[in-house]
PDB file of N, CA and C in Angstrom:
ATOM      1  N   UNK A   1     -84.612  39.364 -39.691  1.00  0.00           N
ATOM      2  CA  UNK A   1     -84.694  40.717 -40.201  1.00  0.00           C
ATOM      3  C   UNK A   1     -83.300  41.330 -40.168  1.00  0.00           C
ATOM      4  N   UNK A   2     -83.199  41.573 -41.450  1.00  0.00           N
ATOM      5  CA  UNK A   2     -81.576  42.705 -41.330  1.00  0.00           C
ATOM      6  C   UNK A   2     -81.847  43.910 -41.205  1.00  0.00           C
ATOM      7  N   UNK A   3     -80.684  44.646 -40.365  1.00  0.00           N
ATOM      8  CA  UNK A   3     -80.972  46.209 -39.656  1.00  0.00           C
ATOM      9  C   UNK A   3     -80.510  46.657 -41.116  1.00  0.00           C
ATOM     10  N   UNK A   4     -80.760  48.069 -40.995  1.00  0.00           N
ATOM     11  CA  UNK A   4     -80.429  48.553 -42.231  1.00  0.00           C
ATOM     12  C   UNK A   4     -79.993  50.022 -42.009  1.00  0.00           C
ATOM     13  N   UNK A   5     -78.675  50.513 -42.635  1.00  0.00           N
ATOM     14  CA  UNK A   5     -77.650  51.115 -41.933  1.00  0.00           C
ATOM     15  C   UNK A   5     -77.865  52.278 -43.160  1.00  0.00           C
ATOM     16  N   UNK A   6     -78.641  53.249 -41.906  1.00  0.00           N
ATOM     17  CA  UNK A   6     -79.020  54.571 -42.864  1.00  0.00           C
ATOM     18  C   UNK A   6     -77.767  55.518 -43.292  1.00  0.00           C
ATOM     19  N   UNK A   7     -78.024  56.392 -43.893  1.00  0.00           N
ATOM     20  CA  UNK A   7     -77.843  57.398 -44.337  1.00  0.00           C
ATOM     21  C   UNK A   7     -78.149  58.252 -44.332  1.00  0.00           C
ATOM     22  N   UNK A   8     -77.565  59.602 -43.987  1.00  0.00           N
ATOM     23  CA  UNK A   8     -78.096  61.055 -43.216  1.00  0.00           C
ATOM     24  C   UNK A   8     -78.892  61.573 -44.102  1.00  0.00           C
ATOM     25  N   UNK A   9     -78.878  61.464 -45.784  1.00  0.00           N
ATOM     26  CA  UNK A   9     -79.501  61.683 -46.756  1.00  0.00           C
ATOM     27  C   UNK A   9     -80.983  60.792 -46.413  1.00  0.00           C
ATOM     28  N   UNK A  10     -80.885  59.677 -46.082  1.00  0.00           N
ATOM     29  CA  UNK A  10     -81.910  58.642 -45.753  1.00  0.00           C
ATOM     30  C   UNK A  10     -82.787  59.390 -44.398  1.00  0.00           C
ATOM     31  N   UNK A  11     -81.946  59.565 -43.747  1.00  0.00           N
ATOM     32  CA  UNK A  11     -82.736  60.186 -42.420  1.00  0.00           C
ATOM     33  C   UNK A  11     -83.465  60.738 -42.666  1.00  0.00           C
ATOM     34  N   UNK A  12     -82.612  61.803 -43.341  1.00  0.00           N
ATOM     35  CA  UNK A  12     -83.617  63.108 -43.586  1.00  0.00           C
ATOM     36  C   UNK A  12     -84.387  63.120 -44.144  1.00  0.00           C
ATOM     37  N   UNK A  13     -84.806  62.425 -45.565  1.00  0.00           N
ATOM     38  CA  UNK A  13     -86.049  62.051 -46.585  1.00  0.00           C
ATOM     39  C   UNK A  13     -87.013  61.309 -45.348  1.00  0.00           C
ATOM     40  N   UNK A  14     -86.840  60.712 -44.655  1.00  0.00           N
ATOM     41  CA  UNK A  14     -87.753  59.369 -43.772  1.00  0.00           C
ATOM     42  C   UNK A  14     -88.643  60.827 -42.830  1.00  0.00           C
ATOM     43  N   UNK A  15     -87.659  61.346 -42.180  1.00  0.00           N
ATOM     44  CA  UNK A  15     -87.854  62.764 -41.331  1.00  0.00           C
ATOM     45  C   UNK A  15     -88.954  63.405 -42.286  1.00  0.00           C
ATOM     46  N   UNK A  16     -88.459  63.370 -43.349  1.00  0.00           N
ATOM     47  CA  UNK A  16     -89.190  65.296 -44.204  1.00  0.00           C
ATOM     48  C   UNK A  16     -90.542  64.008 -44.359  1.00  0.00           C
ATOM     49  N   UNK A  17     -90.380  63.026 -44.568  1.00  0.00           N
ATOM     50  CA  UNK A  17     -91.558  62.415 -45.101  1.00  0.00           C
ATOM     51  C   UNK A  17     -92.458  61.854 -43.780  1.00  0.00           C
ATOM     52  N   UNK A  18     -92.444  61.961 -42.997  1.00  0.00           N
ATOM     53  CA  UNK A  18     -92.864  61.495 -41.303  1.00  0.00           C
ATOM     54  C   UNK A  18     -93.533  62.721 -41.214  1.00  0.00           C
ATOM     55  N   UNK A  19     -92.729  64.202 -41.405  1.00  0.00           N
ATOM     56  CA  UNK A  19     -93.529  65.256 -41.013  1.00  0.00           C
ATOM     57  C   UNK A  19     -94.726  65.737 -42.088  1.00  0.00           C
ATOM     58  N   UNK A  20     -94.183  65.154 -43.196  1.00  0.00           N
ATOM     59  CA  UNK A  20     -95.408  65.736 -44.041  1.00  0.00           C
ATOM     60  C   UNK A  20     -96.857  64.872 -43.797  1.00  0.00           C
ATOM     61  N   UNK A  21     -96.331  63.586 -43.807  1.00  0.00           N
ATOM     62  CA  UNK A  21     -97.769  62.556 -43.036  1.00  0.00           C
ATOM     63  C   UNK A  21     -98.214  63.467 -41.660  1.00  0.00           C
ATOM     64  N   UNK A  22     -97.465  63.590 -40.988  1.00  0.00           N
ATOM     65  CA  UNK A  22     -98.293  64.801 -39.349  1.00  0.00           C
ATOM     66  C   UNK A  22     -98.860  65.663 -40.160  1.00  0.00           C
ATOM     67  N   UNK A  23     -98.628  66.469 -41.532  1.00  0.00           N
ATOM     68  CA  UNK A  23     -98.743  67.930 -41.460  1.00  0.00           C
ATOM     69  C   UNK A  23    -100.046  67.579 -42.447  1.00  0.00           C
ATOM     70  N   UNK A  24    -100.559  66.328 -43.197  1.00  0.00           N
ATOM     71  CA  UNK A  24    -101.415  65.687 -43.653  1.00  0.00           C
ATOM     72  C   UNK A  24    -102.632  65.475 -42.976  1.00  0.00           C
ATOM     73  N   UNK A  25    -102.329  65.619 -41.911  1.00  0.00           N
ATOM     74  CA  UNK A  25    -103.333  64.981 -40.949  1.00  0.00           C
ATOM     75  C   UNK A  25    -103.613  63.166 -40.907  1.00  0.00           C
ATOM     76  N   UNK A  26    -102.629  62.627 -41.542  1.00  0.00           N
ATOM     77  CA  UNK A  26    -102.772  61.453 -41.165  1.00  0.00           C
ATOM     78  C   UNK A  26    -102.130  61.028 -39.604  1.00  0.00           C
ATOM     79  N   UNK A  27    -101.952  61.722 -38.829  1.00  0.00           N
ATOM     80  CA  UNK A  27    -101.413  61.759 -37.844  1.00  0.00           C
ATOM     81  C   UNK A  27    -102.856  61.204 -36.567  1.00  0.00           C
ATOM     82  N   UNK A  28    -103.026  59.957 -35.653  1.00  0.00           N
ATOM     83  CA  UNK A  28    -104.327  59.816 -35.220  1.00  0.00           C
ATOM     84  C   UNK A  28    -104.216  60.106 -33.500  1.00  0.00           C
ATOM     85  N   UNK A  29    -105.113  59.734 -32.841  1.00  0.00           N
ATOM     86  CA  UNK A  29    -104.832  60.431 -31.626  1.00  0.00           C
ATOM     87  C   UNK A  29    -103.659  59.596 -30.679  1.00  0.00           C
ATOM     88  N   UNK A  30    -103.630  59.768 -29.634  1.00  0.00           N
ATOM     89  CA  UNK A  30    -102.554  59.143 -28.948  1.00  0.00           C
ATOM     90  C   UNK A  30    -101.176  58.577 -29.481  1.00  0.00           C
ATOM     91  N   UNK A  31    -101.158  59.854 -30.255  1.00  0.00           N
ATOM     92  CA  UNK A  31     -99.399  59.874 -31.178  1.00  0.00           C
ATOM     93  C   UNK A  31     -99.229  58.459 -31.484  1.00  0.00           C
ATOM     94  N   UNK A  32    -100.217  57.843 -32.884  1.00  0.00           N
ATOM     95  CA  UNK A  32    -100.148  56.810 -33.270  1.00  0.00           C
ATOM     96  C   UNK A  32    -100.798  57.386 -34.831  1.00  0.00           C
ATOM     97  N   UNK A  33     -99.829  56.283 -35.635  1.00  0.00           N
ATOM     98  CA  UNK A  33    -100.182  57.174 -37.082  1.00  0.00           C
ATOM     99  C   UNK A  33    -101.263  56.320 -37.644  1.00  0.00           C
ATOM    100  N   UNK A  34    -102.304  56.461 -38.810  1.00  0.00           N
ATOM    101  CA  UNK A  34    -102.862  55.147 -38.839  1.00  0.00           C
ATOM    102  C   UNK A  34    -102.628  54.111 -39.509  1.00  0.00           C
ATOM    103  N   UNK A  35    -103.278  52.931 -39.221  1.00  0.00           N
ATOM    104  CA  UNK A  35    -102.608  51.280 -40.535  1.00  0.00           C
ATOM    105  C   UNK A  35    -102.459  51.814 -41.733  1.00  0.00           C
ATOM    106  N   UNK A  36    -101.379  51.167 -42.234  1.00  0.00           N
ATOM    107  CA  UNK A  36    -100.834  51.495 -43.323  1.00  0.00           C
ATOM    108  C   UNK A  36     -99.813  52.631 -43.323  1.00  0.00           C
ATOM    109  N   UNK A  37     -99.652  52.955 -42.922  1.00  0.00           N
ATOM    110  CA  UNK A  37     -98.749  54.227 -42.997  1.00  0.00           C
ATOM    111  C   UNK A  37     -97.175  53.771 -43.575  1.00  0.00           C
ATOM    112  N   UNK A  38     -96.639  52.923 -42.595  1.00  0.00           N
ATOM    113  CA  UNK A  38     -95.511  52.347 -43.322  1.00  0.00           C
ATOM    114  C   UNK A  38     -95.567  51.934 -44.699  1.00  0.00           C
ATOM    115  N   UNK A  39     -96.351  51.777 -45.175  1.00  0.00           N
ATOM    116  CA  UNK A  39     -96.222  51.130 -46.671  1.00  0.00           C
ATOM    117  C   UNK A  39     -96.135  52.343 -47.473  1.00  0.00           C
ATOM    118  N   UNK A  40     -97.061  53.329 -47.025  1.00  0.00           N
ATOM    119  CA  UNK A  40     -96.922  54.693 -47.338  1.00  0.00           C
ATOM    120  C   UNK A  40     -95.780  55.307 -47.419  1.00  0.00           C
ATOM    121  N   UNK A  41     -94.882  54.921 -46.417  1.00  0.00           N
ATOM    122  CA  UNK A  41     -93.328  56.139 -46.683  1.00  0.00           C
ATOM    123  C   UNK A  41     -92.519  55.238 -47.083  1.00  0.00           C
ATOM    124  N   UNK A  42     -92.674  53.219 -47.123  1.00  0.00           N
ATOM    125  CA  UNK A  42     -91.883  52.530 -47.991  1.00  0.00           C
ATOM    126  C   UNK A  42     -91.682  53.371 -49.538  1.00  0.00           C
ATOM    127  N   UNK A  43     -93.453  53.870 -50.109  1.00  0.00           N
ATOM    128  CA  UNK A  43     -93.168  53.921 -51.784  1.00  0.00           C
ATOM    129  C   UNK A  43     -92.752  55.368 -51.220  1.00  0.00           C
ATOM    130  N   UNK A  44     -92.617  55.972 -50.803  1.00  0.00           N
ATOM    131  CA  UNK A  44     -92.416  57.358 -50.497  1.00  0.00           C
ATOM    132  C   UNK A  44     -90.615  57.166 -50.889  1.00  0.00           C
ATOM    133  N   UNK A  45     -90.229  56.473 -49.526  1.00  0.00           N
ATOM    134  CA  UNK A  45     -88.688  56.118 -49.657  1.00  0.00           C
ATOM    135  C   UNK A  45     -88.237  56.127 -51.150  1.00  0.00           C
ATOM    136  N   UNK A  46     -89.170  54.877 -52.073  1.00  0.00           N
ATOM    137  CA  UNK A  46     -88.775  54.447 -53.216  1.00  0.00           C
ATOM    138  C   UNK A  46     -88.628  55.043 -53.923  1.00  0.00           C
ATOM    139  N   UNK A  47     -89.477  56.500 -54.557  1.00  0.00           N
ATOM    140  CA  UNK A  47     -89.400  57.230 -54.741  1.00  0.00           C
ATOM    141  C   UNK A  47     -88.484  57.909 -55.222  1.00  0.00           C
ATOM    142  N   UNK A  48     -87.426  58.349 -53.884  1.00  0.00           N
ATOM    143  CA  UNK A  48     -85.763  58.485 -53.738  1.00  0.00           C
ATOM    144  C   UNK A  48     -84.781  58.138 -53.933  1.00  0.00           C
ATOM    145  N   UNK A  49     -85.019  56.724 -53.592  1.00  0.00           N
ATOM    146  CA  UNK A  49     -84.216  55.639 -53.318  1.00  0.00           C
ATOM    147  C   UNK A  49     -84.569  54.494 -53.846  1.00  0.00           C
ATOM    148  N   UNK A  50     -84.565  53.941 -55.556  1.00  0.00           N
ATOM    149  CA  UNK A  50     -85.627  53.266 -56.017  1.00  0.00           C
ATOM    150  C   UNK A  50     -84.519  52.126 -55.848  1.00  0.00           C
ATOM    151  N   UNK A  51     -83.064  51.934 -55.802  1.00  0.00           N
ATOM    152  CA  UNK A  51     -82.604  50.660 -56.108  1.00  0.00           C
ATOM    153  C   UNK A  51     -82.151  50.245 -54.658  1.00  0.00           C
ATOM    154  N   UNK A  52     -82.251  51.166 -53.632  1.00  0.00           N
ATOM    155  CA  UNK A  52     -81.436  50.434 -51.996  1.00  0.00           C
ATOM    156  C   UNK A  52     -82.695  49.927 -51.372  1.00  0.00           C
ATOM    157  N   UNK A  53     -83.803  49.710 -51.857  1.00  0.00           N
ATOM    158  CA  UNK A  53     -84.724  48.610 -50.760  1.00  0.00           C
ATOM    159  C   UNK A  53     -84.784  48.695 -49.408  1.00  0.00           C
ATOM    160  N   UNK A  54     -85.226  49.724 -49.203  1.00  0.00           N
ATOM    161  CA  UNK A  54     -85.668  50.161 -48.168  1.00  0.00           C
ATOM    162  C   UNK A  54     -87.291  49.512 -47.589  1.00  0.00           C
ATOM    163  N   UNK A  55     -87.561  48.495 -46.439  1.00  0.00           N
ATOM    164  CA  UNK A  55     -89.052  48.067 -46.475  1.00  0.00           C
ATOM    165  C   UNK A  55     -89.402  48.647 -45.676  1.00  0.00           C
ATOM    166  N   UNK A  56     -90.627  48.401 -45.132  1.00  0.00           N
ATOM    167  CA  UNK A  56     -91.184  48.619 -43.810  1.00  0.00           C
ATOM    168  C   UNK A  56     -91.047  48.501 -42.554  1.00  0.00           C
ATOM    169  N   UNK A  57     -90.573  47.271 -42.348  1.00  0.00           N
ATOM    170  CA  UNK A  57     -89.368  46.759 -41.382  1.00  0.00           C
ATOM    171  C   UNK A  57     -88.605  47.494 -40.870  1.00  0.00           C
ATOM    172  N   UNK A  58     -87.388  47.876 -42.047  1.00  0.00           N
ATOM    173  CA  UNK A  58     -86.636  48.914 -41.903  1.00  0.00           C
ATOM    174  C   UNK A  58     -87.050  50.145 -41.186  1.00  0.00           C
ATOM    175  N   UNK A  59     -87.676  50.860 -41.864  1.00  0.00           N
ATOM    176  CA  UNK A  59     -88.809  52.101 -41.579  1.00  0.00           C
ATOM    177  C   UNK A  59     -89.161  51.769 -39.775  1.00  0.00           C
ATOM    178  N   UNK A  60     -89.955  51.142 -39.924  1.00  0.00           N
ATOM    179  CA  UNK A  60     -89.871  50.548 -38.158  1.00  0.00           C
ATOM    180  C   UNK A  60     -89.354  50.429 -37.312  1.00  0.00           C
ATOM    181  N   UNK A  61     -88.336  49.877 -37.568  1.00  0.00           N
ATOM    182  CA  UNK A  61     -87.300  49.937 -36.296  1.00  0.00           C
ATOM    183  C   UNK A  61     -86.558  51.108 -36.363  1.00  0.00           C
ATOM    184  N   UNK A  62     -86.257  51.897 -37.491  1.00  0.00           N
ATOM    185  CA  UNK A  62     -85.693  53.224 -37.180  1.00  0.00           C
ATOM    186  C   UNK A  62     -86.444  53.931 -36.771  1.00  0.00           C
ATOM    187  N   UNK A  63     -88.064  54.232 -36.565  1.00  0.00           N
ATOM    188  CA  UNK A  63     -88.548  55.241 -35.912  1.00  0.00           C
ATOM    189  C   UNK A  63     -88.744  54.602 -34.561  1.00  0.00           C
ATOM    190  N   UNK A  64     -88.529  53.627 -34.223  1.00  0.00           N
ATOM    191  CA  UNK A  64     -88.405  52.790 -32.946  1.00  0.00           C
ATOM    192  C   UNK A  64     -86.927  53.278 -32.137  1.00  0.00           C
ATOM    193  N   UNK A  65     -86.260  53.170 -32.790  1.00  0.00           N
ATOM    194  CA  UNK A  65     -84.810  53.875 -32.747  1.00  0.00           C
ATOM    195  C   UNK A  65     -84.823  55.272 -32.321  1.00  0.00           C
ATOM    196  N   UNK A  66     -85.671  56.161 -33.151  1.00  0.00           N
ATOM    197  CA  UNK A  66     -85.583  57.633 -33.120  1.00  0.00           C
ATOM    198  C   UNK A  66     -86.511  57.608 -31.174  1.00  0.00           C
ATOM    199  N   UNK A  67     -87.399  57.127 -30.911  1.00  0.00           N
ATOM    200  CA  UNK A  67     -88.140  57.180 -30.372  1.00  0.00           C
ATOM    201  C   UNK A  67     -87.515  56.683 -28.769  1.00  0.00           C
ATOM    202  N   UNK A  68     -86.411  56.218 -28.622  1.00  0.00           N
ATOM    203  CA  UNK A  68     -85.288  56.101 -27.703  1.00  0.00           C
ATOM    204  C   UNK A  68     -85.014  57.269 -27.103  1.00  0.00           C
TER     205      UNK A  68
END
C-alpha cells in the first residue's frame, strides 16, 4: 500500500465530507461509522478530485492518522 501525501485542500474536503456523513446520521454507536462508508467518501473524494486517485485505503489510514 502507498501512503498518500495529502493536501490541505484534500484535508479539508475528507473533513467537510466526514462531518456531513456524522451530520447524516450515518454516524453508528460506539463512534464507528457503518460498512461501507469508505467507499462512500472515496466517490465523494472523486467528485473533487476526479484525476489524483484517491482510494479507500488512503481514506483509512488518514483518519487513522487524524485519530492519533
Amino acid at each position: 500500500m502507498t501512503r498518500w501525501a495529502w493536501s490541505e485542500v484534500e484535508e479539508e474536503i475528507l473533513l467537510t465530507n466526514l462531518t456531513s456523513l456524522v451530520d447524516q446520521g450515518v454516524w453508528q454507536a460506539e463512534n464507528r461509522f457503518h460498512p461501507g462508508y469508505l467507499g462512500v467518501l472515496e466517490n465523494q473524494m472523486r467528485v473533487y478530485f476526479p484525476e489524483a486517485g484517491i482510494k479507500q485505503n488512503h481514506i483509512e489510514e488518514k483518519i487513522k492518522k487524524m485519530e492519533e
